[in-house]
Protein backbone atom coordinates (compact mmCIF):
# COMPACT_ATOMS: atom_id res chain seq x y z
CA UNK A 1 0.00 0.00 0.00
CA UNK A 2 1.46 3.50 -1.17
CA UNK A 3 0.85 6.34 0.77
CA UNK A 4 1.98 9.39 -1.49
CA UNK A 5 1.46 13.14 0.45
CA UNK A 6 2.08 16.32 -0.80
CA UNK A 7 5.57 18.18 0.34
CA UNK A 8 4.94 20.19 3.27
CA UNK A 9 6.30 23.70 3.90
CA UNK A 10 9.22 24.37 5.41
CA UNK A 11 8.79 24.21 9.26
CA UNK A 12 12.41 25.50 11.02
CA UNK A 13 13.59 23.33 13.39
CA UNK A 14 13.21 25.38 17.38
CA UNK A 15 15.48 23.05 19.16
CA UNK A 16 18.70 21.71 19.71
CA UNK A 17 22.35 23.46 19.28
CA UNK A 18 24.50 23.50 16.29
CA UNK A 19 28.38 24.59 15.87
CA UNK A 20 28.66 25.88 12.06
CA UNK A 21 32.35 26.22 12.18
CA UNK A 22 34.22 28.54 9.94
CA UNK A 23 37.08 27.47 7.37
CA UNK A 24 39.39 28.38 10.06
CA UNK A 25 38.44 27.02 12.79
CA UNK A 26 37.82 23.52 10.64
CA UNK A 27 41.92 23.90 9.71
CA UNK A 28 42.61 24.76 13.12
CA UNK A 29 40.64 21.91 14.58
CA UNK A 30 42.18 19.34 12.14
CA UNK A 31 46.05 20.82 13.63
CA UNK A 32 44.78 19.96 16.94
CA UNK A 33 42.55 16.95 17.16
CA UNK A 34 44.00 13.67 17.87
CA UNK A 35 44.00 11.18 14.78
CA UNK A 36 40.73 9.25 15.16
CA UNK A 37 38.88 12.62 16.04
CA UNK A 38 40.22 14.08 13.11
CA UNK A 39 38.78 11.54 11.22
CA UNK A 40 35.73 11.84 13.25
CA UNK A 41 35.51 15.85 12.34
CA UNK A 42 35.86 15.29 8.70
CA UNK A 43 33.73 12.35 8.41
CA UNK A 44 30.99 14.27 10.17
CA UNK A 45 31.21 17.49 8.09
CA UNK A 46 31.43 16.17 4.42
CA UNK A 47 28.91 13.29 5.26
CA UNK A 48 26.53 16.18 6.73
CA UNK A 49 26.79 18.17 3.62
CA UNK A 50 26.48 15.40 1.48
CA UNK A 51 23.17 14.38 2.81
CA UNK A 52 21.66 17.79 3.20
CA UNK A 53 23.20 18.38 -0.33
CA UNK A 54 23.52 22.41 -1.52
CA UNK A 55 21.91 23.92 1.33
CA UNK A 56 25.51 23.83 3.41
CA UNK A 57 27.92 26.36 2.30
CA UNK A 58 30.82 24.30 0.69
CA UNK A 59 33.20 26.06 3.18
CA UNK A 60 31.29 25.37 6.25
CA UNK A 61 32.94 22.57 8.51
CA UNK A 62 29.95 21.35 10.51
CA UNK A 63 31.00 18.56 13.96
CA UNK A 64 27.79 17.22 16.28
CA UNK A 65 30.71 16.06 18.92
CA UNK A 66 31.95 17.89 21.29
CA UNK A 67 35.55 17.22 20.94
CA UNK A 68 37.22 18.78 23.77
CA UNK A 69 35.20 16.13 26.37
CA UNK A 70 35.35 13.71 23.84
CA UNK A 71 37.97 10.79 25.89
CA UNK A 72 37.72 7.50 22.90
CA UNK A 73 40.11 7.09 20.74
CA UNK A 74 41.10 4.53 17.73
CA UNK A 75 44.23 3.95 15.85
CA UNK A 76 44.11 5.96 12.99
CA UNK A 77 42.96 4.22 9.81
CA UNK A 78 45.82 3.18 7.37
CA UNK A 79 46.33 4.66 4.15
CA UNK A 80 45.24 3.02 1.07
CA UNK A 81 47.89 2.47 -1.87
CA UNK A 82 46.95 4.07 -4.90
CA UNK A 83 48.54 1.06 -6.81
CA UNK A 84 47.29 -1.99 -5.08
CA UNK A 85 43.48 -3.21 -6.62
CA UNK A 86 43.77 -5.65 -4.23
CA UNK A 87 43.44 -3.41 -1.19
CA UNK A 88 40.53 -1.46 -2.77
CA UNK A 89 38.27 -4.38 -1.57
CA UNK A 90 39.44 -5.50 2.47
CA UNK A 91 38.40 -5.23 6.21
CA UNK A 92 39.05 -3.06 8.14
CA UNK A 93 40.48 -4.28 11.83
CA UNK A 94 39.97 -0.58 13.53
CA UNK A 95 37.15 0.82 15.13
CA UNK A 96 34.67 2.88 13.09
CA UNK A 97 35.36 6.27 14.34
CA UNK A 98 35.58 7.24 10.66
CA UNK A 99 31.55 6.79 10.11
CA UNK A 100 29.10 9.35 11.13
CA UNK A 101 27.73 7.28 13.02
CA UNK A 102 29.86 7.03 15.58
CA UNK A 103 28.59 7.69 19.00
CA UNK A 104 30.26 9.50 21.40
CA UNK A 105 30.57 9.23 24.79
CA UNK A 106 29.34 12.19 25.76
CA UNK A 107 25.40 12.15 26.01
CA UNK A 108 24.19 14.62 23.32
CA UNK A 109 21.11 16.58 23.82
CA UNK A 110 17.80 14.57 22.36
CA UNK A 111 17.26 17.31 19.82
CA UNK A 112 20.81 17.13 18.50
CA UNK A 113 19.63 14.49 15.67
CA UNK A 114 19.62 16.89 12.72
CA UNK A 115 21.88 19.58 12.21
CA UNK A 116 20.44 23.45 11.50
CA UNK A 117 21.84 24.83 9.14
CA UNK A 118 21.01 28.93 7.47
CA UNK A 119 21.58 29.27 4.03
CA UNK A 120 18.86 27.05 2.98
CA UNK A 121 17.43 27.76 -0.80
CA UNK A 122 14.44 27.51 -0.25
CA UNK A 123 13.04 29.17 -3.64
CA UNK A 124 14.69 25.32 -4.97
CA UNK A 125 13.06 23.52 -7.86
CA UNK A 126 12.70 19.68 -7.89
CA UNK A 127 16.50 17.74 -7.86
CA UNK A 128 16.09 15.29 -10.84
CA UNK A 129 18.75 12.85 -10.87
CA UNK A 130 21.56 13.79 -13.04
CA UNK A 131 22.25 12.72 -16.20
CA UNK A 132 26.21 12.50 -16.43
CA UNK A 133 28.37 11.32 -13.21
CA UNK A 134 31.53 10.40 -15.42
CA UNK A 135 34.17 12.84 -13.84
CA UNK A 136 36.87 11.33 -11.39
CA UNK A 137 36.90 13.76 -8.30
CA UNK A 138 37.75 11.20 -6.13
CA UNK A 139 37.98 7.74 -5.07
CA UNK A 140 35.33 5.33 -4.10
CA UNK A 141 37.05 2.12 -1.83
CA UNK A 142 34.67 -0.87 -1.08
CA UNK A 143 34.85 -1.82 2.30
CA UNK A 144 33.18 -4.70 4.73
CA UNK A 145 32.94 -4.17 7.80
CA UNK A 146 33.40 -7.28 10.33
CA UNK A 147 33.33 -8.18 13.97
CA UNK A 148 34.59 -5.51 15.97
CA UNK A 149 36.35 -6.63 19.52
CA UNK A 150 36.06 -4.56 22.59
CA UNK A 151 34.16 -3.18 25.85
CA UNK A 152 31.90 -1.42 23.12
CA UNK A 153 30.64 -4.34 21.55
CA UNK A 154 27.79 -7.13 22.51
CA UNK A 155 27.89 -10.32 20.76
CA UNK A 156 24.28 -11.48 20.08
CA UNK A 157 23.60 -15.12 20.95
CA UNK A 158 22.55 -16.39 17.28
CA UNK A 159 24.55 -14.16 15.63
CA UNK A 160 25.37 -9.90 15.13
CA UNK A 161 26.64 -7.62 17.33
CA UNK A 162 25.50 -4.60 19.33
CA UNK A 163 27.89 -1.68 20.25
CA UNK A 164 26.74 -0.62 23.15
CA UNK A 165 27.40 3.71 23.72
CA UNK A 166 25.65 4.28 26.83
CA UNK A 167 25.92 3.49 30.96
CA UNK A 168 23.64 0.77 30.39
CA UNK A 169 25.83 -2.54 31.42
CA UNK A 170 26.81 -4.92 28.78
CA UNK A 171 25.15 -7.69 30.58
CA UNK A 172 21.84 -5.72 30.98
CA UNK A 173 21.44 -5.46 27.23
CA UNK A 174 22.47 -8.64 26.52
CA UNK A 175 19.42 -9.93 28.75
CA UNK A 176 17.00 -7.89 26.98
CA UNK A 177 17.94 -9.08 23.81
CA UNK A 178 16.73 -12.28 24.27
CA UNK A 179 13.15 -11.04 25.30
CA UNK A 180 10.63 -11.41 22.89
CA UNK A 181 9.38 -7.67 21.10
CA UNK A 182 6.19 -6.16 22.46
CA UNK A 183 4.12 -6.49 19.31
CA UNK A 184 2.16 -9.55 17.54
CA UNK A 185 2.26 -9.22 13.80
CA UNK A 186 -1.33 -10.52 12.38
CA UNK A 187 -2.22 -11.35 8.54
CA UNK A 188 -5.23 -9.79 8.62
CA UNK A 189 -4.98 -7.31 6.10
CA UNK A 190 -4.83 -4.65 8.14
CA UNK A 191 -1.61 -2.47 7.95
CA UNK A 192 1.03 -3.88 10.12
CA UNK A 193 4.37 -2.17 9.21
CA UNK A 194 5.18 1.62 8.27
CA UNK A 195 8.07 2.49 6.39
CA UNK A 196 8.69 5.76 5.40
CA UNK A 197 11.83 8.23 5.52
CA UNK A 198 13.13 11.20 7.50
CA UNK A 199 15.48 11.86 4.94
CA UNK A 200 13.66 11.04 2.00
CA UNK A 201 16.11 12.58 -0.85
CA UNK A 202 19.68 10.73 0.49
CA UNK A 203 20.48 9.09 -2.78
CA UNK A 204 23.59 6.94 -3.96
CA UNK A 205 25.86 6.41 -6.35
CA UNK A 206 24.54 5.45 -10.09
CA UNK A 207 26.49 1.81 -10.30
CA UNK A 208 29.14 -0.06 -8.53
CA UNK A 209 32.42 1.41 -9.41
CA UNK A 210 35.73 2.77 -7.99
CA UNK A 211 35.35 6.90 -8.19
CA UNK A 212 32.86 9.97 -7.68
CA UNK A 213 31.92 12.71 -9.46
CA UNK A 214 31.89 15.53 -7.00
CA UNK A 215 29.08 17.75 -8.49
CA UNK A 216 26.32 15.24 -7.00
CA UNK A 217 25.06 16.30 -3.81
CA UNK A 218 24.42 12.94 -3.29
CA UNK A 219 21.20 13.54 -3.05
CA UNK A 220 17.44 13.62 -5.41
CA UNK A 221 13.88 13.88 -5.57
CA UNK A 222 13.70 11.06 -7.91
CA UNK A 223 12.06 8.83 -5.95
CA UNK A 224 13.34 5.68 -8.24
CA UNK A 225 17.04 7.23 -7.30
CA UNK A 226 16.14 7.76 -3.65
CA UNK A 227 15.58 6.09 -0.49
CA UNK A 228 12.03 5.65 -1.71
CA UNK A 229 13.27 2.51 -4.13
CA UNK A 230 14.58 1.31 -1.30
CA UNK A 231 11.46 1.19 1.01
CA UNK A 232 9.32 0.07 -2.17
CA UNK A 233 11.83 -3.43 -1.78
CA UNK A 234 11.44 -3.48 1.90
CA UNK A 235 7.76 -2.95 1.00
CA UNK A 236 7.86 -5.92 -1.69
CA UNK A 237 9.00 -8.53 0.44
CA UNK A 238 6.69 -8.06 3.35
CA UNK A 239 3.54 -8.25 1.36
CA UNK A 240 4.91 -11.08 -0.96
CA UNK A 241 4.87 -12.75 2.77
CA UNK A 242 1.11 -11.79 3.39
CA UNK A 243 2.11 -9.06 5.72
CA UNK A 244 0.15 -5.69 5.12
CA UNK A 245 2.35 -2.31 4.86
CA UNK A 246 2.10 1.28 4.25
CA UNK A 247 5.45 2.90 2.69
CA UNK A 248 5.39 6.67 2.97
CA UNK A 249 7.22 8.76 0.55
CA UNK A 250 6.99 11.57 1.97
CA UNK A 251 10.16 13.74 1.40
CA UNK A 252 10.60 15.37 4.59
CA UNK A 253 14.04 16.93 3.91
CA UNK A 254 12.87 18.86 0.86
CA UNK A 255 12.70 21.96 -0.07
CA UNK A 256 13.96 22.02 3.65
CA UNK A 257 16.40 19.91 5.52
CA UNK A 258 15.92 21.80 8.78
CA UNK A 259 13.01 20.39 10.70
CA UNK A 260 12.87 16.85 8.87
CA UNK A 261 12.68 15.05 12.26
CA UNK A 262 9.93 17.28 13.12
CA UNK A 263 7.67 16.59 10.14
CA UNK A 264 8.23 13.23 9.81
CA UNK A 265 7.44 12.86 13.78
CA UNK A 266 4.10 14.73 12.32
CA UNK A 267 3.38 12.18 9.60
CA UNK A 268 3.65 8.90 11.69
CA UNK A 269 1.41 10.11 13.85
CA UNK A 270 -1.09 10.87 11.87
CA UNK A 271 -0.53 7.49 9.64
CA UNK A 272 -1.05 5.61 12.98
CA UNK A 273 -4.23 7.46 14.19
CA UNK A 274 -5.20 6.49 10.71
CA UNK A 275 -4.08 2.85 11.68
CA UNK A 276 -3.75 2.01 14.86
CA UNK A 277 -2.97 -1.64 13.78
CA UNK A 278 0.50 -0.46 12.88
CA UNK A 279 3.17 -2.22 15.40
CA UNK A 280 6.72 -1.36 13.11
CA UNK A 281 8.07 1.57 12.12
CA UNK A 282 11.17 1.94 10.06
CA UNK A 283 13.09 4.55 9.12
CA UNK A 284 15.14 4.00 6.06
CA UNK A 285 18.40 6.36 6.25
CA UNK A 286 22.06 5.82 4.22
CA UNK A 287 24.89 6.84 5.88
CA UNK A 288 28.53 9.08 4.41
CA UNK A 289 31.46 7.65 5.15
CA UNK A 290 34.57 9.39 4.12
CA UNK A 291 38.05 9.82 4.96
CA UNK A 292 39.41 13.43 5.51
CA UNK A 293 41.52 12.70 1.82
CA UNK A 294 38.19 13.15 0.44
CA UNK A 295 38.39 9.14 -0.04
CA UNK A 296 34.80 7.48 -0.07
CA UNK A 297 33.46 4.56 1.66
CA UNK A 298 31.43 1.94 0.09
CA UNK A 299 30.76 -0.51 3.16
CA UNK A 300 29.93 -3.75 0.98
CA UNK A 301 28.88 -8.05 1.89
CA UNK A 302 28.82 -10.41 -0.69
CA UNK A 303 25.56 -12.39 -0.76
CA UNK A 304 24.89 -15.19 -2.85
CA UNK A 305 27.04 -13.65 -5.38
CA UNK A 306 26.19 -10.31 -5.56
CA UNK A 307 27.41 -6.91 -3.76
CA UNK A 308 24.88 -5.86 -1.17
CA UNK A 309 25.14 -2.51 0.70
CA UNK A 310 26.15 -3.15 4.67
CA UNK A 311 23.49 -2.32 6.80
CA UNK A 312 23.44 -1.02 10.27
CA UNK A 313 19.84 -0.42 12.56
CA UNK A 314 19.97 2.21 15.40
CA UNK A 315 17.85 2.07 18.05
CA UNK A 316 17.82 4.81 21.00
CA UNK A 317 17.98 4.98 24.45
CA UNK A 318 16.46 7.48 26.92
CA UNK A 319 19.16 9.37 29.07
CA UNK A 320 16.04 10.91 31.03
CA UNK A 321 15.13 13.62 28.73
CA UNK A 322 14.13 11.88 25.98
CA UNK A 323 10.32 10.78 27.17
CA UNK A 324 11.22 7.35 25.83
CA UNK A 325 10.18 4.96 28.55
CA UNK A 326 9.81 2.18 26.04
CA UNK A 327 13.92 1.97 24.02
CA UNK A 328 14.20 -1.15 25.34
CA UNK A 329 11.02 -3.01 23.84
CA UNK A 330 12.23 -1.29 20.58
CA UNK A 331 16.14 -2.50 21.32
CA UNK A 332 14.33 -5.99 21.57
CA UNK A 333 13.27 -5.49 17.96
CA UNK A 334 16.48 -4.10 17.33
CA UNK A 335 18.36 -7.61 18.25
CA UNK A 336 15.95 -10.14 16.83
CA UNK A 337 16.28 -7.96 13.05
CA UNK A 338 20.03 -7.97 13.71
CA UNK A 339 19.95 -11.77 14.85
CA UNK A 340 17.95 -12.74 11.65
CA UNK A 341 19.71 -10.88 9.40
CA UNK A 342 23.12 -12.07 9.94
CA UNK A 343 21.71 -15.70 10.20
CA UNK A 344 20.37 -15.13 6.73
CA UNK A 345 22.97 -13.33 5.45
CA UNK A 346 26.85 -13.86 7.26
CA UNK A 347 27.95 -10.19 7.11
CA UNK A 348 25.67 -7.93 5.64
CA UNK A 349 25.20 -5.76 9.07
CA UNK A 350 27.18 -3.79 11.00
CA UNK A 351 26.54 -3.79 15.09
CA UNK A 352 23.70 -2.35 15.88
CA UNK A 353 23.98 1.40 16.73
CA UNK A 354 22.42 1.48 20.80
CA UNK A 355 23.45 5.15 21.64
CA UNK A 356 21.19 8.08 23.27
CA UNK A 357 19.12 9.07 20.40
CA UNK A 358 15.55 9.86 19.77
CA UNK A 359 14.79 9.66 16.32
CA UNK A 360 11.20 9.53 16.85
CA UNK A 361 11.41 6.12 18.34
CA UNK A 362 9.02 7.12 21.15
CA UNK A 363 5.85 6.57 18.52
CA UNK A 364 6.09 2.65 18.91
CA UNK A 365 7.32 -0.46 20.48
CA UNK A 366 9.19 -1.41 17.23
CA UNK A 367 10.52 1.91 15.92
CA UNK A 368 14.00 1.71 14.55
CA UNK A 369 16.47 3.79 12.23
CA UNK A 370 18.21 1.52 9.52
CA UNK A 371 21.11 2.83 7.80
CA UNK A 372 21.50 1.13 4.16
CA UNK A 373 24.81 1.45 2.93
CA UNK A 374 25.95 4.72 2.72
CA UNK A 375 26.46 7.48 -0.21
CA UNK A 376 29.56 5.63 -2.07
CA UNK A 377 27.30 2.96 -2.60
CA UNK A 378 25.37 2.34 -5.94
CA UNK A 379 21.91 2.24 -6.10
CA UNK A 380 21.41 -1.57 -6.93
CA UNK A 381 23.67 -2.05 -4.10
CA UNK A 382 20.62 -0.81 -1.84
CA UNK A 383 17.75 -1.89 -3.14
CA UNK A 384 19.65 -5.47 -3.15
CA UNK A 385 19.96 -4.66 0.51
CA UNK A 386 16.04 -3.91 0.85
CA UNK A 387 15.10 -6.83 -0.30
CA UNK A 388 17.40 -8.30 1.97
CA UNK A 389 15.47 -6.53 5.56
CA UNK A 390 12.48 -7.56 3.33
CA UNK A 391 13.09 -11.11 3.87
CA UNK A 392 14.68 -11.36 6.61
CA UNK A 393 11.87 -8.86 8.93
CA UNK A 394 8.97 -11.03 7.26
CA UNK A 395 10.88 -14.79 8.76
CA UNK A 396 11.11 -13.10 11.80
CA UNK A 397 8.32 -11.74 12.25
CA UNK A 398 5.56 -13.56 10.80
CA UNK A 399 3.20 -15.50 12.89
């Protein structure tokens, strides 16, 4: 079931603090931040711009982290050689400090999810996607992302990881993710699963190769190019297993990035006063991973043949601010996805994100965030990987 809504007016975003940093103090920062955090910085401002696309100044160095309490650090990630093919494709044995994802151990404010930024266009037509990507700005390397050792990181009894951000003990989280999730999924024709996008326009790269052409903003309203086509194959595989869902294509982050969390927060809850059968909702994100040479990530598994985009699901916990009573019934969602999906498929997730975000996860008892892939990726890469969480959510869940 397709629920197509009209784009909504630009609503600002009234909470939550932002550092726009100036070219300056970007340069300066880079001089003084310790390796991983300097990786951290970079990542976090090019992957930012990338998915809010030309409304950030291309000057404007933008960081979520506060880096002067920030106390983790990783060994710095090794250089590539620019002559070896072989290394283009390998694992990485470091933590992922690189990604944007990366949560820090400082507990952010709830709002914090979505940076603000000023120099919106707002007078912006519709982004088709473009015709021509052929020039070589830069270099795309295809990575896959294994087991990761350390205090961080939960090993999930059938298989997956979680890495674990918060005070909540290890042990605690490993007991809740063998609890069943709140919700009973019926085949009753009545709409069961929501999927829909806070950042509808985040779009990838055109096919699978080895460099990027730097005038994409890596990002569309071309709904076959966006994360839209990659809901509609979440969306397949569900009802191909008799399981009734609504995919919303809203496009939240356009004409206006600011305030995305805010509308989309408005459209789930009117979709499930509409349907109050709905027990799921997923929100279907890609990451940006980059290194500060301006080197893209393409986090990649091979299954049954074929190049799928790595996947990783976030799922937030309440530091006490967050009026989110119910994370954990959603983290138990969180774990049996994770658990299934790595059964199914050895290697196409990453640990599950558990970290003190909101993301409009208070709405339900199985609201997650699932990253697919990230912007280096091509777009059959994700929609392989949506049909993937297609399958895998439907064995899992089905009655």
């Amino acid at each position: 079931m397709n629920r197509r809504s009209k784009i909504r007016p630009d609503v600002l975003a009234a909470s939550g603090i932002f550092l726009l940093l100036l070219p300056a103090m970007a340069a300066s920062a880079a001089l003084t931040l310790p390796s991983a955090e300097t990786a951290f910085f970079f990542a976090a401002s090019t992957s930012a711009a990338l998915s809010a696309g030309n409304i950030f100044n291309a000057s404007c160095g933008i960081s979520d982290r506060n880096t002067d309490t920030a106390s983790a650090e990783a060994p710095e990630i090794p250089p590539c050689s620019e002559n070896s093919a072989a290394e283009k494709t390998r694992a990485f044995s470091i933590d992922d400090t690189n990604m944007l994802s990366f949560g820090s151990p400082e507990i952010p404010n709830s709002t914090n999810e979505e940076r603000f930024v000023t120099d919106e266009d707002e007078g912006s037509g519709p982004k088709p996607y473009p015709e021509n990507l052929e020039d070589h700005d830069g270099t795309i390397t295809s990575v896959h992302y294994g087991s990761f050792q350390g205090d961080d990181y939960i090993s999930l009894d059938k298989a997956g990881q979680v890495r674990n951000v918060t005070s909540v003990p290890n042990d605690e989280l490993l007991a809740e993710s063998r609890l069943a999730p709140e919700f009973v999924i019926e085949k009753n024709g009545e709409p069961q699963i929501l999927i829909m996008h806070t950042h509808t326009t985040e779009s990838y790269e055109p096919y699978e190769r080895d460099f990027y052409d730097a005038s994409f903003t890596s990002r569309t309203t071309d709904k076959k190019m966006n994360m839209a086509a990659v809901g509609d194959a979440i969306a397949k595989q569900l009802e191909a297993a008799g399981i009734s869902v609504i995919h919303d294509t809203t496009m939240h982050d356009y004409p206006s990035y600011n305030g995305s969390y805010d509308r989309s927060r408005e459209t789930v809850q009117a979709i499930l006063e509409e349907y109050p059968s709905i027990k799921i909702v997923l929100d279907i994100h890609r990451d940006a991973i980059e290194r500060p040479d301006g080197e893209r990530i393409a986090p990649i598994a091979e299954i049954n043949g074929k190049n799928a985009a790595q996947i990783m699901i976030i799922s937030g916990c309440d530091d006490g601010t967050m009026d989110m009573p119910d994370h954990m019934k959603n983290f138990r969602f969180a774990c049996l996805l994770q658990q299934q999906l790595e059964s199914d498929y050895a290697g196409l997730t990453r640990p599950i994100l558990f970290d003190y975000r909101k993301y409009n996860q208070d709405l339900t008892t199985g609201s997650i965030l699932i990253e697919v892939g990230g912007h280096a990726n091509s777009m059959d890469q994700a929609v392989y990987s949506g049909e993937l969480i297609g399958k895998a959510l439907a064995e899992c869940i089905s009655p």
